[in-house]
C-alpha atoms as a PDB file:
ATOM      1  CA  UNK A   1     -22.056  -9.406 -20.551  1.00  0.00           C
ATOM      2  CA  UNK A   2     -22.116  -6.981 -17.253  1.00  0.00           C
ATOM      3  CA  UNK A   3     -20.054  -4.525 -19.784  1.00  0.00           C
ATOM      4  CA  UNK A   4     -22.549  -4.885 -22.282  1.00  0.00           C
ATOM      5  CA  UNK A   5     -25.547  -3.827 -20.265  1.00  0.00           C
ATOM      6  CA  UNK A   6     -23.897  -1.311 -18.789  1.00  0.00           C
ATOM      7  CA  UNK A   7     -23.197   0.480 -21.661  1.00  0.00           C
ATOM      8  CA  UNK A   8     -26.867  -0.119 -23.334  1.00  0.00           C
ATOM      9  CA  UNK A   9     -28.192   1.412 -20.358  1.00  0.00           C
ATOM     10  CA  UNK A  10     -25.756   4.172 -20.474  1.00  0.00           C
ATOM     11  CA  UNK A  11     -26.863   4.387 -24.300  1.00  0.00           C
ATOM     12  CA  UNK A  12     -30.381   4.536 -23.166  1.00  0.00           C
ATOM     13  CA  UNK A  13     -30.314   7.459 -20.167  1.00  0.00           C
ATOM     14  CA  UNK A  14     -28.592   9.771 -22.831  1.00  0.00           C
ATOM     15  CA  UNK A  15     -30.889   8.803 -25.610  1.00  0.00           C
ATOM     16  CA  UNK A  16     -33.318   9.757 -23.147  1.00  0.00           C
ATOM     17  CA  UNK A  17     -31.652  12.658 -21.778  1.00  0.00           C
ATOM     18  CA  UNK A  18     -31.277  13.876 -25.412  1.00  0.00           C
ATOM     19  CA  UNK A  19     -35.182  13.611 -26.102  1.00  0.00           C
ATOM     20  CA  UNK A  20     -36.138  15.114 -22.773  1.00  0.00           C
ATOM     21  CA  UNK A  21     -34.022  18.328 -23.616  1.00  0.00           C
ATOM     22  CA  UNK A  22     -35.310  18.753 -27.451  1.00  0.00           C
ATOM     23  CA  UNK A  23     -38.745  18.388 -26.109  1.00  0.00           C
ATOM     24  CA  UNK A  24     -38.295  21.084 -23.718  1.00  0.00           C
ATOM     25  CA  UNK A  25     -36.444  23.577 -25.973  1.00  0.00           C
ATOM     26  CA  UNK A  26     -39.045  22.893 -29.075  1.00  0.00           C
ATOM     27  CA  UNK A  27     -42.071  23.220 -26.238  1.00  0.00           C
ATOM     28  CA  UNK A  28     -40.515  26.482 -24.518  1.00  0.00           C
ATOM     29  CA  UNK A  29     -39.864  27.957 -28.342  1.00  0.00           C
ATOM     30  CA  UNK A  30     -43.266  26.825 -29.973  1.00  0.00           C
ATOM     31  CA  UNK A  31     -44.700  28.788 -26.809  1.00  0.00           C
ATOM     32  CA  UNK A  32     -43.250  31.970 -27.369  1.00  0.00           C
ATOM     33  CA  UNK A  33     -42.899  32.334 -30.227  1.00  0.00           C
ATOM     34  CA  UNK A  34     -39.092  32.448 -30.182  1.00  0.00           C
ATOM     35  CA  UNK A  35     -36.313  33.205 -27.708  1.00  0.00           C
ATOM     36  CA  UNK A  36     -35.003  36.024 -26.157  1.00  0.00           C
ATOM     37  CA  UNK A  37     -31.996  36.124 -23.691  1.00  0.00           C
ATOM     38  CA  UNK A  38     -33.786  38.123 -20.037  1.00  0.00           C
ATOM     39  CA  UNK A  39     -30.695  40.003 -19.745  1.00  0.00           C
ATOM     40  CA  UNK A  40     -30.824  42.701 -22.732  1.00  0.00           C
ATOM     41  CA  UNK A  41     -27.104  42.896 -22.522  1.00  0.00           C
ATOM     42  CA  UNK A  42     -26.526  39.725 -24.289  1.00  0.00           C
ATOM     43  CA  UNK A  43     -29.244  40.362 -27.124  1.00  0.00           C
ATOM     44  CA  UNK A  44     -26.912  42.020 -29.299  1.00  0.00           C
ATOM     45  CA  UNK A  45     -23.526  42.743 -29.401  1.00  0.00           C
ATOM     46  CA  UNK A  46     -24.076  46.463 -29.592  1.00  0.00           C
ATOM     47  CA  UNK A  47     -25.347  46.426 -26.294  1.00  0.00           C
ATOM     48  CA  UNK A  48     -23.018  44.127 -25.068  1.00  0.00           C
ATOM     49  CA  UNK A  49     -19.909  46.649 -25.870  1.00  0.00           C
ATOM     50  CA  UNK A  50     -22.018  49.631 -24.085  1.00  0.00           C
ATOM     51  CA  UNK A  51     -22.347  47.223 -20.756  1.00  0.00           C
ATOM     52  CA  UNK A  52     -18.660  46.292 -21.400  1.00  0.00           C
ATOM     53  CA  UNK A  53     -17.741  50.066 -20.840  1.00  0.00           C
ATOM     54  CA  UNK A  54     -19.023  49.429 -17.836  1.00  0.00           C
ATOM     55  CA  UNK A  55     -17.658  46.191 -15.881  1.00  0.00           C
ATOM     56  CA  UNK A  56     -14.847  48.367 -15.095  1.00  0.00           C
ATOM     57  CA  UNK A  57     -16.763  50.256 -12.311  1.00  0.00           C
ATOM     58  CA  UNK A  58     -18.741  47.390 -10.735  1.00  0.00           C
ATOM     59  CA  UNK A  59     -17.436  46.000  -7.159  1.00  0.00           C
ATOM     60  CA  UNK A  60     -17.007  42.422  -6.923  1.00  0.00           C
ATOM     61  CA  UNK A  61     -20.271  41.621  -5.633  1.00  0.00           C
ATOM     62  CA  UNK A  62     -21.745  43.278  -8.681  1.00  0.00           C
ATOM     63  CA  UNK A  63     -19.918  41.591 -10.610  1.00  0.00           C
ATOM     64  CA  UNK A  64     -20.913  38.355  -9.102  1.00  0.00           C
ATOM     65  CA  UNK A  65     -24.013  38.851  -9.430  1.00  0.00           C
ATOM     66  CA  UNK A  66     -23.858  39.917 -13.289  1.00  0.00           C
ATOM     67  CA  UNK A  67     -22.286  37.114 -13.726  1.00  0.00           C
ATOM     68  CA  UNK A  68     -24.928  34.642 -11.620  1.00  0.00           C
ATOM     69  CA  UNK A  69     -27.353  36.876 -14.052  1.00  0.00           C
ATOM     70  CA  UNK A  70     -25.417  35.897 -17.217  1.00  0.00           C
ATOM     71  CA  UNK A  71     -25.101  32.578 -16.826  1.00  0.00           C
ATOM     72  CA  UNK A  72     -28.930  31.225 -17.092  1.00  0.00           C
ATOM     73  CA  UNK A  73     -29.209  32.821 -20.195  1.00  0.00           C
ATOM     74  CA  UNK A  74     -25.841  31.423 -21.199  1.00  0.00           C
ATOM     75  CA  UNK A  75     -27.062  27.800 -20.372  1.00  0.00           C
ATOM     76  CA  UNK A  76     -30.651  28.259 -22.297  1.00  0.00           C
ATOM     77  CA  UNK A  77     -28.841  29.466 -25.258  1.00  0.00           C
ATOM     78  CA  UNK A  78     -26.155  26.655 -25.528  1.00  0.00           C
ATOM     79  CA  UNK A  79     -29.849  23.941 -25.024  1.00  0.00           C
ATOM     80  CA  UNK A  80     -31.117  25.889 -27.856  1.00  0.00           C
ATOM     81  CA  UNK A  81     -27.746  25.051 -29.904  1.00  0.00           C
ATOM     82  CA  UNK A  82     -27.175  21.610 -28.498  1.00  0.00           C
ATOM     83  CA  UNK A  83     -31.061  20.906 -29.858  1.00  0.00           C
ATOM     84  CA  UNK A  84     -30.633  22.606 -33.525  1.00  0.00           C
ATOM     85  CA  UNK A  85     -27.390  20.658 -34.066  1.00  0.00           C
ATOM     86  CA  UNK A  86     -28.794  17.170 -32.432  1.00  0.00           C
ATOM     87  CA  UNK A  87     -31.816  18.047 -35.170  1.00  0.00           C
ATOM     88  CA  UNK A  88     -30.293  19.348 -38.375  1.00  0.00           C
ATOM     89  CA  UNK A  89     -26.738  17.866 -37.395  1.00  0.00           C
ATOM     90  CA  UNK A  90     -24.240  18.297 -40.975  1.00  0.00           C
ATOM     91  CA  UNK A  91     -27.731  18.563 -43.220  1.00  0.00           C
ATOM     92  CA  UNK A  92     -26.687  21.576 -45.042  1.00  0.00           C
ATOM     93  CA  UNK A  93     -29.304  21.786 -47.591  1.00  0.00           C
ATOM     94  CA  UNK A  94     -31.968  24.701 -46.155  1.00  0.00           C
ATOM     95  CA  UNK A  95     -34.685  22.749 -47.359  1.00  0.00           C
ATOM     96  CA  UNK A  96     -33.870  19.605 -45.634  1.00  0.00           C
ATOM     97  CA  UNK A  97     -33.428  21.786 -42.398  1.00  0.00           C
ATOM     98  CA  UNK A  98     -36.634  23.262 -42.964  1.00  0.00           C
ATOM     99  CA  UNK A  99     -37.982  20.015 -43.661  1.00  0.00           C
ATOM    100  CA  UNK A 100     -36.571  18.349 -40.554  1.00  0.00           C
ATOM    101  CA  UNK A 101     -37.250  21.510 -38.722  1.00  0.00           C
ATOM    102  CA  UNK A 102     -41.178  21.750 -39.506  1.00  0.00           C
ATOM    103  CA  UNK A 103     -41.625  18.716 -37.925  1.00  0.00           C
ATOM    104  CA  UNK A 104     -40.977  20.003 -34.364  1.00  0.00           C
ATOM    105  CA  UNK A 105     -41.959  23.552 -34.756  1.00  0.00           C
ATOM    106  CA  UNK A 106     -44.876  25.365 -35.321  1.00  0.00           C
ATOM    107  CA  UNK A 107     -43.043  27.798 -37.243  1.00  0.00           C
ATOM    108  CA  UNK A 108     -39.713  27.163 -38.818  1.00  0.00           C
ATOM    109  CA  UNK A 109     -38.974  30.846 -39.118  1.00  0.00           C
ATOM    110  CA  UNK A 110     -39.414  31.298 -35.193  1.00  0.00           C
ATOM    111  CA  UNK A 111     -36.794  28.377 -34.775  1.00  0.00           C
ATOM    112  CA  UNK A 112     -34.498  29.765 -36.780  1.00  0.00           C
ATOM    113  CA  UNK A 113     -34.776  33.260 -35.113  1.00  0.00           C
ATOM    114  CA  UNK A 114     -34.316  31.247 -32.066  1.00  0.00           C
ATOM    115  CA  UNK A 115     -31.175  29.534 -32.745  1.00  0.00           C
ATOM    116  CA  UNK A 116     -29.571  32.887 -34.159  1.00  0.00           C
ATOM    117  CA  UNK A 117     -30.276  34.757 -30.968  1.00  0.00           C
ATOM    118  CA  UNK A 118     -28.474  31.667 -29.295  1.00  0.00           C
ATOM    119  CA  UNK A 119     -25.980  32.449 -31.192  1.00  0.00           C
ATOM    120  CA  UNK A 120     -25.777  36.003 -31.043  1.00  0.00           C
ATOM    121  CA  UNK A 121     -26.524  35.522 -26.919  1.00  0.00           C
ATOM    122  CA  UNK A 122     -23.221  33.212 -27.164  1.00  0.00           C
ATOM    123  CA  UNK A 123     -21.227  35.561 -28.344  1.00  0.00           C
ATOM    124  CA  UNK A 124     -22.171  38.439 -26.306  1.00  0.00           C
ATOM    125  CA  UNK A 125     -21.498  36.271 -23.027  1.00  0.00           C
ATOM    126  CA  UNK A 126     -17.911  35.452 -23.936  1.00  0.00           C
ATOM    127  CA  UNK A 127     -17.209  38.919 -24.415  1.00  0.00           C
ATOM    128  CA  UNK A 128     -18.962  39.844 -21.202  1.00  0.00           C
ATOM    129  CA  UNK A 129     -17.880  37.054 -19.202  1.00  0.00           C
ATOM    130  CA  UNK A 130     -13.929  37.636 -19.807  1.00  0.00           C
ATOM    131  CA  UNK A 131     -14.440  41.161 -18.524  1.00  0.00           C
ATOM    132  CA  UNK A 132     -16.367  39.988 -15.433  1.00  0.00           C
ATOM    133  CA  UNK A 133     -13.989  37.501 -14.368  1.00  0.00           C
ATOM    134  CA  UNK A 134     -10.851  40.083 -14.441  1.00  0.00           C
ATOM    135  CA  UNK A 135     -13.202  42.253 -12.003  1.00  0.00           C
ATOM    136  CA  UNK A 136     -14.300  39.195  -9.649  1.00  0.00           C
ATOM    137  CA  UNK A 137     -10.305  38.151  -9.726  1.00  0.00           C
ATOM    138  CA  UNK A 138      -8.631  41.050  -9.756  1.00  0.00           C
ATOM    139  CA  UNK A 139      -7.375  42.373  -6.359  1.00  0.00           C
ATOM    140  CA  UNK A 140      -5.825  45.204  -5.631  1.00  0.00           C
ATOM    141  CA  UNK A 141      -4.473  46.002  -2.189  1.00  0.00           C
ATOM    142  CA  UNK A 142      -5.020  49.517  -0.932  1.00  0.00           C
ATOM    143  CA  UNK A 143      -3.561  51.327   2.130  1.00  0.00           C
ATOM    144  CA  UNK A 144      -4.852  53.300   4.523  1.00  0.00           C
ATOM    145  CA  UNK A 145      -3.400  57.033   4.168  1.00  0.00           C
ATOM    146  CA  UNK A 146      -0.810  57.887   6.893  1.00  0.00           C
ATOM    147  CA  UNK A 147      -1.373  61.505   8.928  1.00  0.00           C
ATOM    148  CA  UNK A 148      -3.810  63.203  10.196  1.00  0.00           C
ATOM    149  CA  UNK A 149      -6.941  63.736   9.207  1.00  0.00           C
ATOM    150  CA  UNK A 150      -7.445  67.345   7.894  1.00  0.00           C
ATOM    151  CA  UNK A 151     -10.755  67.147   5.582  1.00  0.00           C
ATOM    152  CA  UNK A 152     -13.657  64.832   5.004  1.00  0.00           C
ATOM    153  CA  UNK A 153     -16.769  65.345   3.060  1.00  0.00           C
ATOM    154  CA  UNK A 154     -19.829  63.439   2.303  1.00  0.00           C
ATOM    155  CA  UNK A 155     -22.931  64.521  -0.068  1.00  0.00           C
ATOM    156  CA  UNK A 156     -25.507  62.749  -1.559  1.00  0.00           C
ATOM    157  CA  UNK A 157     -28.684  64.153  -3.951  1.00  0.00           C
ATOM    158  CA  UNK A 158     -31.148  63.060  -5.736  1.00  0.00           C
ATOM    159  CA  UNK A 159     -32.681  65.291  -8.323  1.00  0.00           C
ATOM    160  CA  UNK A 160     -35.802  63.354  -8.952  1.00  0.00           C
ATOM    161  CA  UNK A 161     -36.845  63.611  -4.573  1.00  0.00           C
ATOM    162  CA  UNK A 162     -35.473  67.512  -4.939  1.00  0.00           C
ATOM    163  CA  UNK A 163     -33.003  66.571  -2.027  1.00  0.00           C
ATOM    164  CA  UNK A 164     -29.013  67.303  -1.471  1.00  0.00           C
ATOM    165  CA  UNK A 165     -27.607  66.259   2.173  1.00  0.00           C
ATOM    166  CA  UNK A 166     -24.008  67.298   2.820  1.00  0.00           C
ATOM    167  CA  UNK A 167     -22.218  66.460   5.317  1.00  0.00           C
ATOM    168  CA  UNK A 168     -18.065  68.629   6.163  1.00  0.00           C
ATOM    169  CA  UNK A 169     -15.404  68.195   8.515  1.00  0.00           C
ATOM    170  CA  UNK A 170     -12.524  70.422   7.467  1.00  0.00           C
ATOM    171  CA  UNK A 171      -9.894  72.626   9.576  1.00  0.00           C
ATOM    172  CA  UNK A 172      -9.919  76.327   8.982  1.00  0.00           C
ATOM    173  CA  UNK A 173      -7.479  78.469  10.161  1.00  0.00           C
ATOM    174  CA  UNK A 174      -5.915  75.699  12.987  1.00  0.00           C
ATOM    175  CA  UNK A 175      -9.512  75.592  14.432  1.00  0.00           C
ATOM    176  CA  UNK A 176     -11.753  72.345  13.325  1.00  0.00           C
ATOM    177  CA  UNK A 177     -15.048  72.660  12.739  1.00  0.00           C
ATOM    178  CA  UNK A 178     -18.202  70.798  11.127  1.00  0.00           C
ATOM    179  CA  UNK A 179     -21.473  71.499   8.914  1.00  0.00           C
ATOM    180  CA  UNK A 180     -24.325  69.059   8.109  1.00  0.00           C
ATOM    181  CA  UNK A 181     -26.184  71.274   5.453  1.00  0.00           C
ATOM    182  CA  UNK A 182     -29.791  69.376   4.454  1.00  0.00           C
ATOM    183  CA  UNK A 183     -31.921  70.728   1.660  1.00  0.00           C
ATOM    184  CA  UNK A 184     -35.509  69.362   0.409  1.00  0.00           C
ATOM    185  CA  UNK A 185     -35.771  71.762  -2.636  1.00  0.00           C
ATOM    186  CA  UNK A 186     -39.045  70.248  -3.423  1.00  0.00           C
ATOM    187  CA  UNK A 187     -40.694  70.256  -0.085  1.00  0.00           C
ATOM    188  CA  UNK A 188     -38.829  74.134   0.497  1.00  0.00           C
ATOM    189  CA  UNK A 189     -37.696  75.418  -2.399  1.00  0.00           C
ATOM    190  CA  UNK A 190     -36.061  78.555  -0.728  1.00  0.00           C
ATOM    191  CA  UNK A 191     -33.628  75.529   0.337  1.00  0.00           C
ATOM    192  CA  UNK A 192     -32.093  75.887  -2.654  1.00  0.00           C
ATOM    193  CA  UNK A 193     -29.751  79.418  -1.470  1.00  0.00           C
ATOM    194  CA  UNK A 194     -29.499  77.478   2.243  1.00  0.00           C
ATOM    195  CA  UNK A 195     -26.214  77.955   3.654  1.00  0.00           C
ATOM    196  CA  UNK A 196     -24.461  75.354   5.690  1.00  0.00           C
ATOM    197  CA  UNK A 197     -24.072  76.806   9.589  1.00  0.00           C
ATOM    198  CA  UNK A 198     -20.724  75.788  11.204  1.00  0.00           C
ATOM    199  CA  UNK A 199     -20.103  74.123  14.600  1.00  0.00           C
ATOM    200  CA  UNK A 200     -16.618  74.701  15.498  1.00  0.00           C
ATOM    201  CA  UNK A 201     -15.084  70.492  17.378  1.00  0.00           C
ATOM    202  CA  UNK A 202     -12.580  69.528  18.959  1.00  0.00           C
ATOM    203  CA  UNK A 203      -9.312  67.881  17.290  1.00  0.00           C
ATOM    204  CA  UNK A 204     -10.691  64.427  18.939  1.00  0.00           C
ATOM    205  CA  UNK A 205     -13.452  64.599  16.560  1.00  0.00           C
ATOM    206  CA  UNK A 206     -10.522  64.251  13.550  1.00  0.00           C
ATOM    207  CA  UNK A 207      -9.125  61.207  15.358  1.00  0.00           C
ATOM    208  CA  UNK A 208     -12.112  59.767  15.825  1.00  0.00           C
ATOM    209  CA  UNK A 209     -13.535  59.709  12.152  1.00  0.00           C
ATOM    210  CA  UNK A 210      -9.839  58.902  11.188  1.00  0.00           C
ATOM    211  CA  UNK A 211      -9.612  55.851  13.532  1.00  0.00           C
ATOM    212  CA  UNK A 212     -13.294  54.831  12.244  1.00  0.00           C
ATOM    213  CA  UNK A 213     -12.110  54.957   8.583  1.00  0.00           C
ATOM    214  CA  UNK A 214      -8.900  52.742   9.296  1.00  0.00           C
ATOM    215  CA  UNK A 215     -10.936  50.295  11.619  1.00  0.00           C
ATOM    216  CA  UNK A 216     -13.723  49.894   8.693  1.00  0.00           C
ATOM    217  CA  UNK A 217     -11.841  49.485   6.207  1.00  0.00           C
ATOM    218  CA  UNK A 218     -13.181  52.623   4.595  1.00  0.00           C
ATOM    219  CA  UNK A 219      -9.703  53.526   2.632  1.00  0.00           C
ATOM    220  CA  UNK A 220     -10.354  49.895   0.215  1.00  0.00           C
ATOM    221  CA  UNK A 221     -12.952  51.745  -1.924  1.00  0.00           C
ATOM    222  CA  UNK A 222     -12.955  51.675  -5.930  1.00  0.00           C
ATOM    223  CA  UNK A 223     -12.888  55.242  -7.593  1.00  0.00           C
ATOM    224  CA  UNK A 224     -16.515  54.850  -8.680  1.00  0.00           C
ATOM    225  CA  UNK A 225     -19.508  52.574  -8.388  1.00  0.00           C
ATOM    226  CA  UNK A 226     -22.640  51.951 -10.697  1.00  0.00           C
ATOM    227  CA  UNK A 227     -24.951  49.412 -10.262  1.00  0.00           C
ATOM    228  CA  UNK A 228     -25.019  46.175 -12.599  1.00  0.00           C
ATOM    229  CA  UNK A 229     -28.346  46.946 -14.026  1.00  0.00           C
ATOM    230  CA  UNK A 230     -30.377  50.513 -14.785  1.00  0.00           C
ATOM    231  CA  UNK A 231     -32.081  52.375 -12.237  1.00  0.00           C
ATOM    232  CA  UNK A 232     -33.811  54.915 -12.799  1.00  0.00           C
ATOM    233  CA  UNK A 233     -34.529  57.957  -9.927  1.00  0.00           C
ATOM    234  CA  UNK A 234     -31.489  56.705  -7.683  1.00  0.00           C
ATOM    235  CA  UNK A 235     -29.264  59.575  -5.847  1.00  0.00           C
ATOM    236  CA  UNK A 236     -25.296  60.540  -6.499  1.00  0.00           C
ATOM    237  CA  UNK A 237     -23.518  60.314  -4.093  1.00  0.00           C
ATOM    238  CA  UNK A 238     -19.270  61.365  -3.395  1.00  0.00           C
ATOM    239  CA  UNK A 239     -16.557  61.052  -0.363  1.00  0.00           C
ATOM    240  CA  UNK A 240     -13.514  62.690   0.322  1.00  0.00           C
ATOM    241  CA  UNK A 241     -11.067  62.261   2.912  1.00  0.00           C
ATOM    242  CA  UNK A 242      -7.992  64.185   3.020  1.00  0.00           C
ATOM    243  CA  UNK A 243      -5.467  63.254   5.419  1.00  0.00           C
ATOM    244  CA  UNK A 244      -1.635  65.068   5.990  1.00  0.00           C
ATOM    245  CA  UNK A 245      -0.205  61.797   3.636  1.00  0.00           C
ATOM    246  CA  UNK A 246      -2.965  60.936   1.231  1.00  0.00           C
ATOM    247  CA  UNK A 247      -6.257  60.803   0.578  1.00  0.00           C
ATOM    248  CA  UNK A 248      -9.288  58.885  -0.207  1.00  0.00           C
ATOM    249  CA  UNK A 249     -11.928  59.148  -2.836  1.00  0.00           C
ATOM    250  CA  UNK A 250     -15.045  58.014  -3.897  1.00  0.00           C
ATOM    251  CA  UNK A 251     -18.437  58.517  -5.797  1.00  0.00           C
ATOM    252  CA  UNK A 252     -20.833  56.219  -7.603  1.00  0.00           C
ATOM    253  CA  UNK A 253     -24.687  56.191  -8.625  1.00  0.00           C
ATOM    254  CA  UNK A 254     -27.438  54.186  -7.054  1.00  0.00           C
ATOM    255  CA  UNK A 255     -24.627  51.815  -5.556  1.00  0.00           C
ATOM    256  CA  UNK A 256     -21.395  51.442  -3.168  1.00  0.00           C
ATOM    257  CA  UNK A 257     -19.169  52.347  -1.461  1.00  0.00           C
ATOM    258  CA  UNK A 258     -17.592  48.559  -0.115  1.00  0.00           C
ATOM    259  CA  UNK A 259     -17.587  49.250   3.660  1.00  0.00           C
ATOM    260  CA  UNK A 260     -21.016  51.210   3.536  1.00  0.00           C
ATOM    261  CA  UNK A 261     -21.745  50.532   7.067  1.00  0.00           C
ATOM    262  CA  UNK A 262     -18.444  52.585   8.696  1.00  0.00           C
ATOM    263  CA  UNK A 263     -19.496  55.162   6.090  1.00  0.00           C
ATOM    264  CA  UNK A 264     -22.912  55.481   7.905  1.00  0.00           C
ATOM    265  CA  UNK A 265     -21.424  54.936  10.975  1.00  0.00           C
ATOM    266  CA  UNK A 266     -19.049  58.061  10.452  1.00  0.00           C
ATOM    267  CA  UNK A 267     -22.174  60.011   8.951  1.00  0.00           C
ATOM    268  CA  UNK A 268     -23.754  58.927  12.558  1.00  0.00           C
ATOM    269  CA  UNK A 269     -21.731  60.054  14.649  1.00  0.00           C
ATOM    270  CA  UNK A 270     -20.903  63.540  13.183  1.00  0.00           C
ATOM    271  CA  UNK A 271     -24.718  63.874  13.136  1.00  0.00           C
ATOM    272  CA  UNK A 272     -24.665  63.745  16.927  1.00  0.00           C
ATOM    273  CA  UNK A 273     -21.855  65.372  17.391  1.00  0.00           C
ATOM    274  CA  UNK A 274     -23.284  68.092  15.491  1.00  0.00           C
ATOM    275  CA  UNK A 275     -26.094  68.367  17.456  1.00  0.00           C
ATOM    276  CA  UNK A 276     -24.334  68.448  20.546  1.00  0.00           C
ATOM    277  CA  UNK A 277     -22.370  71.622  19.502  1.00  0.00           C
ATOM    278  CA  UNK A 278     -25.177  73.455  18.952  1.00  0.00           C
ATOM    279  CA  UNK A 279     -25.955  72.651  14.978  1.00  0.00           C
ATOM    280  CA  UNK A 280     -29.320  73.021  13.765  1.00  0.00           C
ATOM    281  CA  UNK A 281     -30.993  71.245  11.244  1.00  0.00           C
ATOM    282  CA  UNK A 282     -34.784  73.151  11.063  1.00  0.00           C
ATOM    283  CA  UNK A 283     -37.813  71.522  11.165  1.00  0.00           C
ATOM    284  CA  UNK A 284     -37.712  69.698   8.028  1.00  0.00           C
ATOM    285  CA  UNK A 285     -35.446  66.787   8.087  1.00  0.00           C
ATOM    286  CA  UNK A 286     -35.143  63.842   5.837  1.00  0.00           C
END
């Protein structure tokens, strides 16, 4: 008897459960008017392929969060299936299904466009999502170049703000020396022709930067970051580091590098140490 109820009730919260979900999928659709997926990348498979291209150059926390991003739209669109087969089930007659259908919806055609984008949405996020786990899982273990330091370079621009900061370390001739070079091409546009003006530093200033780099973790960079989603108006930015047995490289748009805060920290302290040798900057720095 215990059995017996138990499994009525269990027959009852699904029944229930199963109810509660086709009202709020025939509600949410009746309402707008049809679905859409809020990530445009799983709207069609076009697009899909075009953001695939791209998975390859996101750092694990983008891809984390694309796939965070993914996943809501992935679970709306397999409700939206789950309902149209719990309604229509193996009816395969169109009229029956429009029948059947026209009793929930408003419009039959705007459940129908629904349940295709589900499907198309499906689709989409099984191609994406393959791609996105082999970038969350994938780890690759980089070393930190052995030698000296002999070069490092940093720029960053943005064409939109009219701006290009640039920041070298390099040895010339045995002697080591340094140049932060800022331009604001819209606020000065004689900027544009501005030379860099070198400081010459001490070999301690090499060690330093190199010892910063090793300590932050700076040499476990990918070759190039973008950011998950478009931006529009964000700056390019590259680093170099050449050392006496290897290098380091990296550049990316609007996002990265991992370790951004011993970047800054490097960028920092050569911006002092600049200043401190007798580097000017003008008037107008941004």
């Amino acid at each position: 008897m215990k059995r017996l109820l138990s499994t009525l009730l269990c027959i009852i919260v699904i029944t229930l459960g199963t109810h509660a979900q086709i009202d709020e999928v025939v509600s949410q659709i009746n309402k707008d008017g049809g679905w859409t997926p809020s990530s445009r990348w799983l709207q069609n498979k076009e697009i899909a392929k075009r953001y695939l291209m791209r998975i390859n150059e996101f750092t694990t926390s983008d891809a984390q969060w694309a796939q965070r991003d993914l996943n809501e739209d992935h679970e709306q669109a397999q409700k939206i299936l789950q309902v149209r087969d719990q309604l229509i089930g193996k009816t395969k007659k169109v009229k029956k299904q429009d029948k059947i259908l026209s009793k929930y919806f408003n419009d039959v055609s705007q459940a129908r466009q629904a349940f295709a984008q589900a499907d198309t949405t499906e689709m989409c996020y099984q191609l994406l999502s393959g791609a996105l786990d082999g970038v969350i899982n994938h780890t690759i273990t980089r070393k930190m170049p052995s030698g000296a330091l002999t070069y490092f370079r940093h720029s960053i621009s943005n064409g939109y703000a009219g701006t290009h900061d640039e920041t070298i370390l390099e040895k010339k001739e045995g002697k080591g020396r340094l140049a932060i070079n800022m331009k604001n091409m819209r606020m000065n546009p004689e900027d544009k022709n501005k030379e860099p003006v070198w400081v010459e530093v001490e070999d301690s200033v090499f060690q330093r930067v190199r010892d910063m780099a090793e300590t932050g973790l700076l040499y476990d960079v990918n070759h190039y970051y973008s950011p998950s989603v478009d931006i529009m108006d964000a700056s390019n930015w590259s680093m170099d580091f050449k050392f006496d047995g290897g290098s380091i490289s990296s550049s990316g748009y609007a996002s990265g590098p991992d370790h951004s805060d011993c970047l800054h920290d490097i960028l920092r302290y050569l911006f002092v140490v600049y200043k401190e040798h007798g580097g000017s900057l003008g008037e107008d720095m941004h």
